[in-house]
PDB file of N, CA and C in Angstrom:
ATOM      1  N   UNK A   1       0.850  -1.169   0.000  1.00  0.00           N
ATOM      2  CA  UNK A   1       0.000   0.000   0.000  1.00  0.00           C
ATOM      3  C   UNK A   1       0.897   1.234   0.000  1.00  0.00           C
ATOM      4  N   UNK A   2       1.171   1.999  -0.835  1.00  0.00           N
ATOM      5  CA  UNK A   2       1.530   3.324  -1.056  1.00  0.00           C
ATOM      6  C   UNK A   2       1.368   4.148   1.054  1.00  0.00           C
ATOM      7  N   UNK A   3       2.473   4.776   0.652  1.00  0.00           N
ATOM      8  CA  UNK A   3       2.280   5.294   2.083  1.00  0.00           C
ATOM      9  C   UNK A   3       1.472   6.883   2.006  1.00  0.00           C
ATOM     10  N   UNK A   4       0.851   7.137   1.193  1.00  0.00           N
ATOM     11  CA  UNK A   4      -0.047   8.032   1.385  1.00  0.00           C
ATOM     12  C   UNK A   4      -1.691   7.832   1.390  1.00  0.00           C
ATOM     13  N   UNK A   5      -1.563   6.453   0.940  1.00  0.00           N
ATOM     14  CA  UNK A   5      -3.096   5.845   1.107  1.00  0.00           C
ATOM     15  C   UNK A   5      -3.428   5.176   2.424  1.00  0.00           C
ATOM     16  N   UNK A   6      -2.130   5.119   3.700  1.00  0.00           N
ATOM     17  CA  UNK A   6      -2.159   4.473   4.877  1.00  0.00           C
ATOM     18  C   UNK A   6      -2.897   5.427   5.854  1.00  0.00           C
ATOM     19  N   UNK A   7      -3.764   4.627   6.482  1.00  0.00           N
ATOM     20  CA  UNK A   7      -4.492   6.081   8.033  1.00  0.00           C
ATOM     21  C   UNK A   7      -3.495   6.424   8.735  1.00  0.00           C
ATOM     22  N   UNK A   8      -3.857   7.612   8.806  1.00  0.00           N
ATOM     23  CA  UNK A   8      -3.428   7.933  10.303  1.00  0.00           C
ATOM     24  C   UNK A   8      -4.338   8.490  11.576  1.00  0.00           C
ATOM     25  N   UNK A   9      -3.751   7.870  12.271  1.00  0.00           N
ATOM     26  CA  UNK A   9      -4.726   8.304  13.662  1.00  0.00           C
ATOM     27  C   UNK A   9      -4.214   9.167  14.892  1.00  0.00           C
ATOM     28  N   UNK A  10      -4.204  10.375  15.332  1.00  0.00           N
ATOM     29  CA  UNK A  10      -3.642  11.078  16.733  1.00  0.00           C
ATOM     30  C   UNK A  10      -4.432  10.596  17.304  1.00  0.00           C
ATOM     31  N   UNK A  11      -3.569  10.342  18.698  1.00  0.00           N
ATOM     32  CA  UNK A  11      -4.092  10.173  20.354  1.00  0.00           C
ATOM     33  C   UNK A  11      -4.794   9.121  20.706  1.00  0.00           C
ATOM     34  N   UNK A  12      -5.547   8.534  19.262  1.00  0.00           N
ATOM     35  CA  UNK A  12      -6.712   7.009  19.938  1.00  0.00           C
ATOM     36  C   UNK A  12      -6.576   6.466  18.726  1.00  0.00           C
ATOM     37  N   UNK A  13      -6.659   5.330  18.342  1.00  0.00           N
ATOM     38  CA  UNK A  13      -6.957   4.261  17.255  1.00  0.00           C
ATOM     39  C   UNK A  13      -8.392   3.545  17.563  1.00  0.00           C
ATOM     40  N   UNK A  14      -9.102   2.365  16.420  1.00  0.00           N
ATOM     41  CA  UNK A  14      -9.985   1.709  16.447  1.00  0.00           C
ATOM     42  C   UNK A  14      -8.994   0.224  17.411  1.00  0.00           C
ATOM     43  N   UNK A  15      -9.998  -0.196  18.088  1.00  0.00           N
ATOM     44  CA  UNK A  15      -9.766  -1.612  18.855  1.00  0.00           C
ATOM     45  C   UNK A  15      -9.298  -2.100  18.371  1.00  0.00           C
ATOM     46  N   UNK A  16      -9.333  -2.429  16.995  1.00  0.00           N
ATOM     47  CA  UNK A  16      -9.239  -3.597  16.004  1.00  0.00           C
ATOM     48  C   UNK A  16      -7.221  -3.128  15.973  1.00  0.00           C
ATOM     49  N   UNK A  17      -6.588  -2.281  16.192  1.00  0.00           N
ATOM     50  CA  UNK A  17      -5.219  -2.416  15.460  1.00  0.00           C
ATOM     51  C   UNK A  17      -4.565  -2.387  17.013  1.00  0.00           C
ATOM     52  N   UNK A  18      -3.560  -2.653  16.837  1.00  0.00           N
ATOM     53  CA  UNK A  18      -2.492  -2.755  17.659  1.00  0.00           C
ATOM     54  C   UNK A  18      -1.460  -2.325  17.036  1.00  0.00           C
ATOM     55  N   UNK A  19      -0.463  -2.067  18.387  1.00  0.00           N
ATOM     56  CA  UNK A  19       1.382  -1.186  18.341  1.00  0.00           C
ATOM     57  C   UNK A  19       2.002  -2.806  18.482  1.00  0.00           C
ATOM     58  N   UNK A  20       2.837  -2.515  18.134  1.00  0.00           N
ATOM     59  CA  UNK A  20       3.870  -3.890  18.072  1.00  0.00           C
ATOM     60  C   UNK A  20       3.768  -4.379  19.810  1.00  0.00           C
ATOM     61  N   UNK A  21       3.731  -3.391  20.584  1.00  0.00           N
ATOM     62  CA  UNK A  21       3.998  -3.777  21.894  1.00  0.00           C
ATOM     63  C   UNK A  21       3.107  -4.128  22.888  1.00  0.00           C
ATOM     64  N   UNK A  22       1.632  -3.609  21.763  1.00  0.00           N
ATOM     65  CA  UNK A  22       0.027  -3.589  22.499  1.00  0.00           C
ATOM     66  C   UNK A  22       0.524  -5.468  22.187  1.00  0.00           C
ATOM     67  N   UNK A  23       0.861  -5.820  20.931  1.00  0.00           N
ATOM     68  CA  UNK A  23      -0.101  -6.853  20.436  1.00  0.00           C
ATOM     69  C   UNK A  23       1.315  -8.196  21.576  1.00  0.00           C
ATOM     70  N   UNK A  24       2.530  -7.449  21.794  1.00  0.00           N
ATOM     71  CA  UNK A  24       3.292  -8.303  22.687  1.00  0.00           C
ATOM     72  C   UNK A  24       3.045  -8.835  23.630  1.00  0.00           C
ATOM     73  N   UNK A  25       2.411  -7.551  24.787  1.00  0.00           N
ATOM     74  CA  UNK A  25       1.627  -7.302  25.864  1.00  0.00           C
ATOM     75  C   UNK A  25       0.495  -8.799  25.767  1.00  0.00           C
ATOM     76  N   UNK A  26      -0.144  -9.235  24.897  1.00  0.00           N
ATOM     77  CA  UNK A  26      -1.059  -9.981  24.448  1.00  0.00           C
ATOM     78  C   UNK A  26      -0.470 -11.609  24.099  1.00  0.00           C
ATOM     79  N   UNK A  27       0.779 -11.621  24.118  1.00  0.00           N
ATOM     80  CA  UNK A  27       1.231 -12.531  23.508  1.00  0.00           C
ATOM     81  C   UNK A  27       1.102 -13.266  21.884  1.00  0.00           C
ATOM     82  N   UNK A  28       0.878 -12.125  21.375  1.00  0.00           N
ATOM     83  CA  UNK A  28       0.965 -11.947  20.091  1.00  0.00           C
ATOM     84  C   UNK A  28       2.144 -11.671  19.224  1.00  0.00           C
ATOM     85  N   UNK A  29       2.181 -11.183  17.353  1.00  0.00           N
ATOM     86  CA  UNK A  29       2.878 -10.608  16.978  1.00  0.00           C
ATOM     87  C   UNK A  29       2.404 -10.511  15.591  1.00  0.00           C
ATOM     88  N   UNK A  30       3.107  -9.168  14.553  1.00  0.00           N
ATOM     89  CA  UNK A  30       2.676  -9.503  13.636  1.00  0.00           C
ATOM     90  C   UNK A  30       3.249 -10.871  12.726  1.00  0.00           C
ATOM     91  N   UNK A  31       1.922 -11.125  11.900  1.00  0.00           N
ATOM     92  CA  UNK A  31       2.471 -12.439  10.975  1.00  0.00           C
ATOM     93  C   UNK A  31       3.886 -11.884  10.013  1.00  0.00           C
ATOM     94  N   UNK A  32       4.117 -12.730   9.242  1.00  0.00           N
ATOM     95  CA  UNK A  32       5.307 -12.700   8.594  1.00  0.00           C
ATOM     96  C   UNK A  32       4.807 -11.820   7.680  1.00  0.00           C
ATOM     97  N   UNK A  33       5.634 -10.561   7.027  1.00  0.00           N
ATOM     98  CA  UNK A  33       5.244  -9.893   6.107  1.00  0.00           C
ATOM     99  C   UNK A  33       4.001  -9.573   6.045  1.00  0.00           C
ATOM    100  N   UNK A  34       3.530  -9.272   7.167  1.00  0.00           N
ATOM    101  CA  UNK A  34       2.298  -8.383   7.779  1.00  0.00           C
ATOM    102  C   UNK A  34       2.492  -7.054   7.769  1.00  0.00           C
ATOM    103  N   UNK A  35       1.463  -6.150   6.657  1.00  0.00           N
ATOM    104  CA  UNK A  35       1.944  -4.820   6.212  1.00  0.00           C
ATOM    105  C   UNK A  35       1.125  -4.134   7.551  1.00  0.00           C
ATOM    106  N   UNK A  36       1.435  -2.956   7.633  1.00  0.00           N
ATOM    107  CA  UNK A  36       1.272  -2.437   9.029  1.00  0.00           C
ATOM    108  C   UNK A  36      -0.454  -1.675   7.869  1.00  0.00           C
ATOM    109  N   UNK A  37      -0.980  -1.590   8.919  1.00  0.00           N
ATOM    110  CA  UNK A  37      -2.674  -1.207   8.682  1.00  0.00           C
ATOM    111  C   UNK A  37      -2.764  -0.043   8.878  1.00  0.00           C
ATOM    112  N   UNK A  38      -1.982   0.738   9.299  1.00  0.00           N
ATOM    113  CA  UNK A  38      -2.483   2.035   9.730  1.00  0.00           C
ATOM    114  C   UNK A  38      -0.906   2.890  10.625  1.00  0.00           C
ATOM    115  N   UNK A  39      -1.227   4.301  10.666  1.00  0.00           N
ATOM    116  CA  UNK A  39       0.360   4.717  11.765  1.00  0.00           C
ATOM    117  C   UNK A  39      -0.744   5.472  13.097  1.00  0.00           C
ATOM    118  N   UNK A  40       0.361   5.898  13.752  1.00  0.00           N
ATOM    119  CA  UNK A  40      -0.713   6.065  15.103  1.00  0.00           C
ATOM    120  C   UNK A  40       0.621   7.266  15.691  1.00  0.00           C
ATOM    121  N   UNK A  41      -0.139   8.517  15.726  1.00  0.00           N
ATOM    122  CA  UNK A  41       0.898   9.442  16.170  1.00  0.00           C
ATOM    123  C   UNK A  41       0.276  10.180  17.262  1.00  0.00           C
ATOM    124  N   UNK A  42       1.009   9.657  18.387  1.00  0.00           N
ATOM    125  CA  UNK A  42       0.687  10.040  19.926  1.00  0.00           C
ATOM    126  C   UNK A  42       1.403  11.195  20.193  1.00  0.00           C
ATOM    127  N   UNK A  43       1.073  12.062  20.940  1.00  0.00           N
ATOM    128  CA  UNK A  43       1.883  13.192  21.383  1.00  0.00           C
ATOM    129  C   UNK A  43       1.547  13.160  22.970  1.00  0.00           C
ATOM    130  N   UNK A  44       2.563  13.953  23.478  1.00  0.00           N
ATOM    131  CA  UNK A  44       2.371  14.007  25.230  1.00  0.00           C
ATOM    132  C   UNK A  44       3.495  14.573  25.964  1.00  0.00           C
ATOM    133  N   UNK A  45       2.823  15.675  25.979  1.00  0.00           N
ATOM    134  CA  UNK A  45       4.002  17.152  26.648  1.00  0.00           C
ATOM    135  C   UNK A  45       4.570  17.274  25.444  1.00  0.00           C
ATOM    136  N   UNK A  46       5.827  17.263  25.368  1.00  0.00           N
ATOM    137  CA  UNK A  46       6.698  18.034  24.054  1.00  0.00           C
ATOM    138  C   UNK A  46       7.019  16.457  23.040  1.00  0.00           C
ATOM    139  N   UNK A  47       7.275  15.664  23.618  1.00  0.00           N
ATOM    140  CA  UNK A  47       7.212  14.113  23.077  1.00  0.00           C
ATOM    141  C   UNK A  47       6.116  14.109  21.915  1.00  0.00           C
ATOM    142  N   UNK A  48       6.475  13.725  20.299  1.00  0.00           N
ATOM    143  CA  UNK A  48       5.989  12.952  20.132  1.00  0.00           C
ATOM    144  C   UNK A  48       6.062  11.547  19.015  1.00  0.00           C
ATOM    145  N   UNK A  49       5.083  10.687  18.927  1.00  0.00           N
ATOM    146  CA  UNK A  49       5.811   9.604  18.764  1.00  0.00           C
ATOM    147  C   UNK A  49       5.030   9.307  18.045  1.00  0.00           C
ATOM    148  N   UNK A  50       5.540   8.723  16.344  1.00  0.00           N
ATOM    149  CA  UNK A  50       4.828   7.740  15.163  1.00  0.00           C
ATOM    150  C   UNK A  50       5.250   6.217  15.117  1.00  0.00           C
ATOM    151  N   UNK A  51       4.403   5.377  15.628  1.00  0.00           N
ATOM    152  CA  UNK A  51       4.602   4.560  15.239  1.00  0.00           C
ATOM    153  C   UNK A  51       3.117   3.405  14.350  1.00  0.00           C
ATOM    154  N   UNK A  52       3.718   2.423  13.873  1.00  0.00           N
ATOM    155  CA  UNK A  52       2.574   1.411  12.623  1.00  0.00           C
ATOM    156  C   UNK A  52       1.802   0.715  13.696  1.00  0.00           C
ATOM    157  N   UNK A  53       0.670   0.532  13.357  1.00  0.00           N
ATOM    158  CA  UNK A  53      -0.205  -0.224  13.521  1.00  0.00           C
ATOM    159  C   UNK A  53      -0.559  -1.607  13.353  1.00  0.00           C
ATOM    160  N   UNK A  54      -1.001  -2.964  13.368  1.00  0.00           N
ATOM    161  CA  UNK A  54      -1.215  -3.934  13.186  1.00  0.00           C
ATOM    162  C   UNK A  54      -2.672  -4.321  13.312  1.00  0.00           C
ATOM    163  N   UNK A  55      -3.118  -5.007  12.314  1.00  0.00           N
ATOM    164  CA  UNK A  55      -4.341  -5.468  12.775  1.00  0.00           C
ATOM    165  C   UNK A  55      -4.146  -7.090  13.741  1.00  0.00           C
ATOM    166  N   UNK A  56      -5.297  -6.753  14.925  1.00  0.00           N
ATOM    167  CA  UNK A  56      -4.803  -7.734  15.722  1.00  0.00           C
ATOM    168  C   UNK A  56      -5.444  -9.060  14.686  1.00  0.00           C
ATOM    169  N   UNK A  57      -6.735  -9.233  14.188  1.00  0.00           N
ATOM    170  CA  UNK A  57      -6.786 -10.504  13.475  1.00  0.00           C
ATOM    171  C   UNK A  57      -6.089 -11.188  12.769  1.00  0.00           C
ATOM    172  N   UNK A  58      -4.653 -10.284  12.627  1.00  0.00           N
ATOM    173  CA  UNK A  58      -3.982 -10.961  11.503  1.00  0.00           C
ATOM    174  C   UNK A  58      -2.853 -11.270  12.221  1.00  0.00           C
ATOM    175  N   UNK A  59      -2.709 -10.914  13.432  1.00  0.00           N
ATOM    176  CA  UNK A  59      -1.470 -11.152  14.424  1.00  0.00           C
ATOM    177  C   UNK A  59      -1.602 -12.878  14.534  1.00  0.00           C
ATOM    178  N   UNK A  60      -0.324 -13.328  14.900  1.00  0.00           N
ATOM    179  CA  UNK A  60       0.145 -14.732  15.134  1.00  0.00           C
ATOM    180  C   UNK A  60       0.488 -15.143  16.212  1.00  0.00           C
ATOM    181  N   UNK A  61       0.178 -15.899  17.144  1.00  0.00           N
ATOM    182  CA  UNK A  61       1.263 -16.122  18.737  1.00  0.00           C
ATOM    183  C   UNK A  61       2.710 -15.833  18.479  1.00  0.00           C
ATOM    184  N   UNK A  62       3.325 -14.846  19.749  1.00  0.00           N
ATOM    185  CA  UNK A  62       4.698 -14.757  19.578  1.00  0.00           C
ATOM    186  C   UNK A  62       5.327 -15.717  19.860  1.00  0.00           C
ATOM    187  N   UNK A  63       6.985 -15.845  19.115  1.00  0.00           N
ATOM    188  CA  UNK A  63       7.508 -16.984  18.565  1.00  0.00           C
ATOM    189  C   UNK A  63       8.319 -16.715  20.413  1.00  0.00           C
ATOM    190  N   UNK A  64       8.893 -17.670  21.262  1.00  0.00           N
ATOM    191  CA  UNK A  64       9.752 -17.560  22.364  1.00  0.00           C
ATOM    192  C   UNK A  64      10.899 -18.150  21.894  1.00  0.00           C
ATOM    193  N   UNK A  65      12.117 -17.370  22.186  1.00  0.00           N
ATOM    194  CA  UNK A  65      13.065 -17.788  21.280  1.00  0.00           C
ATOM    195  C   UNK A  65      13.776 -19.074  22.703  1.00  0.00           C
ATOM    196  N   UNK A  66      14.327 -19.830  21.930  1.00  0.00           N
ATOM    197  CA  UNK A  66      14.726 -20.960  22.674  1.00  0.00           C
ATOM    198  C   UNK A  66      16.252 -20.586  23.088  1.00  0.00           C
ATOM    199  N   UNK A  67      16.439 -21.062  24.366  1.00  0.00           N
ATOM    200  CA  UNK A  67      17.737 -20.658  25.048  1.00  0.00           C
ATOM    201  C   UNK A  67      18.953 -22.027  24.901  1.00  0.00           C
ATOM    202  N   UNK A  68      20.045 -21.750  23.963  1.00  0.00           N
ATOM    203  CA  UNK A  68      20.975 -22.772  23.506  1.00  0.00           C
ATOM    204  C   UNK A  68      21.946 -22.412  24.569  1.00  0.00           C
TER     205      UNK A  68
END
C-alpha cells in the first residue's frame, strides 16, 4: 500500500489495530510480512511519537526464542 493511502490516527486508534507492543503485551505478533494497517501518532508534553499499527486478526502467537 503506497504510504499516502495508509491512516493515520492522533491520540486514539480503532480496537481492532495494535502497536507492536500492544499486540506483545497480548502474547501476540505480527504475521510474517504483515503490512502495518495504519500509523498512530501520539503526542504528550513536548514528546511525540509515530509509530505502525497492526491489525490484531492478523497477528500470530509470539515466537519464544529458545535458550541454547
Amino acid at each position: 500500500m503506497p504510504k499516502e493511502n495508509i491512516p493515520t490516527y492522533h491520540q486514539t486508534h480503532p480496537s481492532d489495530l495494535a502497536t507492536i507492543d500492544d499486540l506483545k503485551r497480548e502474547g501476540l505478533q505480527p504475521a510474517d510480512e504483515q503490512p502495518v494497517a495504519a500509523l498512530f501518532n501520539l503526542r504528550q508534553g513536548d514528546t511525540e511519537r509515530l509509530t505502525g499499527l497492526f491489525r490484531r486478526a492478523d497477528a500470530v502467537p509470539l515466537h519464544v526464542k529458545e535458550q541454547t
